[in-house]
Protein backbone atom coordinates (compact mmCIF):
# COMPACT_ATOMS: atom_id res chain seq x y z
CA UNK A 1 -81.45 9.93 188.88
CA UNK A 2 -83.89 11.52 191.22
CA UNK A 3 -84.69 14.10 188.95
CA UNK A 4 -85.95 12.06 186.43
CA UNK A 5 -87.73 9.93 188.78
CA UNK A 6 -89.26 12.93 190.17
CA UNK A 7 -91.04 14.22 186.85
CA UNK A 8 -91.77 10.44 185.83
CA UNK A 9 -94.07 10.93 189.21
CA UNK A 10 -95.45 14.24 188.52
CA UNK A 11 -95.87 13.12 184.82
CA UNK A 12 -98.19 10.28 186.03
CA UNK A 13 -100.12 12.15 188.69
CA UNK A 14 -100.92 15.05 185.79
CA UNK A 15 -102.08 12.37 183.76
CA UNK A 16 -104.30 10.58 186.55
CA UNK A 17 -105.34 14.22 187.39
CA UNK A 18 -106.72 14.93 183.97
CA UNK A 19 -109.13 11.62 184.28
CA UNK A 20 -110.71 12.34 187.74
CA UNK A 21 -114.11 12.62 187.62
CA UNK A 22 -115.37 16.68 189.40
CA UNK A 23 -118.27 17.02 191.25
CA UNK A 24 -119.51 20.56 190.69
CA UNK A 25 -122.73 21.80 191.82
CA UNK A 26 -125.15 23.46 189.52
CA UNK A 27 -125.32 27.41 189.42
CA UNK A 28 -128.84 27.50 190.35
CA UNK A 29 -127.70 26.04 193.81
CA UNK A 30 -125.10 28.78 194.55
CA UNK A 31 -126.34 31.68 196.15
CA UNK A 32 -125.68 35.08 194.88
CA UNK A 33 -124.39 36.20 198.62
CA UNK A 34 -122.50 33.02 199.09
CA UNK A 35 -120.61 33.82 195.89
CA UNK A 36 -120.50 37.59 196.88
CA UNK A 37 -118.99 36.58 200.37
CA UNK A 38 -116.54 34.33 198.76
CA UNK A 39 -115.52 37.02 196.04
CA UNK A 40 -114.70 39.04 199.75
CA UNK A 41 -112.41 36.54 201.29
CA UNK A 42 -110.60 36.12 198.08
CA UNK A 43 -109.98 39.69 197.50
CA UNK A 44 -109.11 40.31 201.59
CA UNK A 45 -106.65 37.17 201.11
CA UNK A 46 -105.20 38.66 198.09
CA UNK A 47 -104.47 42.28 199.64
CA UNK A 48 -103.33 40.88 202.31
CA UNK A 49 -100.65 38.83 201.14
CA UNK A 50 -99.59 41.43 198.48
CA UNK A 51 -99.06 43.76 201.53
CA UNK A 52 -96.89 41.39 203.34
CA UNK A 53 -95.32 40.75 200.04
CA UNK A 54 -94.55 44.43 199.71
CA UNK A 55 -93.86 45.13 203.52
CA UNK A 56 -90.89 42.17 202.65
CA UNK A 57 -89.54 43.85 199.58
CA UNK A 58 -89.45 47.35 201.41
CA UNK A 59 -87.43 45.45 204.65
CA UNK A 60 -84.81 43.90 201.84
CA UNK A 61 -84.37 47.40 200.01
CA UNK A 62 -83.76 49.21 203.57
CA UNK A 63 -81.31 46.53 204.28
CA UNK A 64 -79.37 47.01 200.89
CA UNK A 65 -79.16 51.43 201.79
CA UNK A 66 -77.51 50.52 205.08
């Protein structure tokens, strides 16, 4: 069934996943503004979509009064 075939695959890859080796960089490399300007982005990225989540939810709900 492809259903079953389907999570057999995702199984695997979540297994694989768990074994790969991360590269991270140590925190005395990261630089307090890069972290600060990355903190920024996030935080635009997150208003953002939650305003064009809400601006959808408001467009459904006029629908349903007319």
């Amino acid at each position: 069934m492809w259903i079953r075939g389907t999570r057999e695959i995702i199984r695997k890859q979540l297994e694989v996943a768990k074994f790969k080796p991360v590269r991270m960089r140590s925190a005395a490399t990261v630089d307090s503004a890069d972290v600060q300007a990355a903190a920024a982005k996030l935080a635009a990225a997150v208003e953002y979509r939650f305003d064009a989540a809400k601006a959808d939810v408001d467009r459904i709900m006029a629908g349903r009064d007319n």
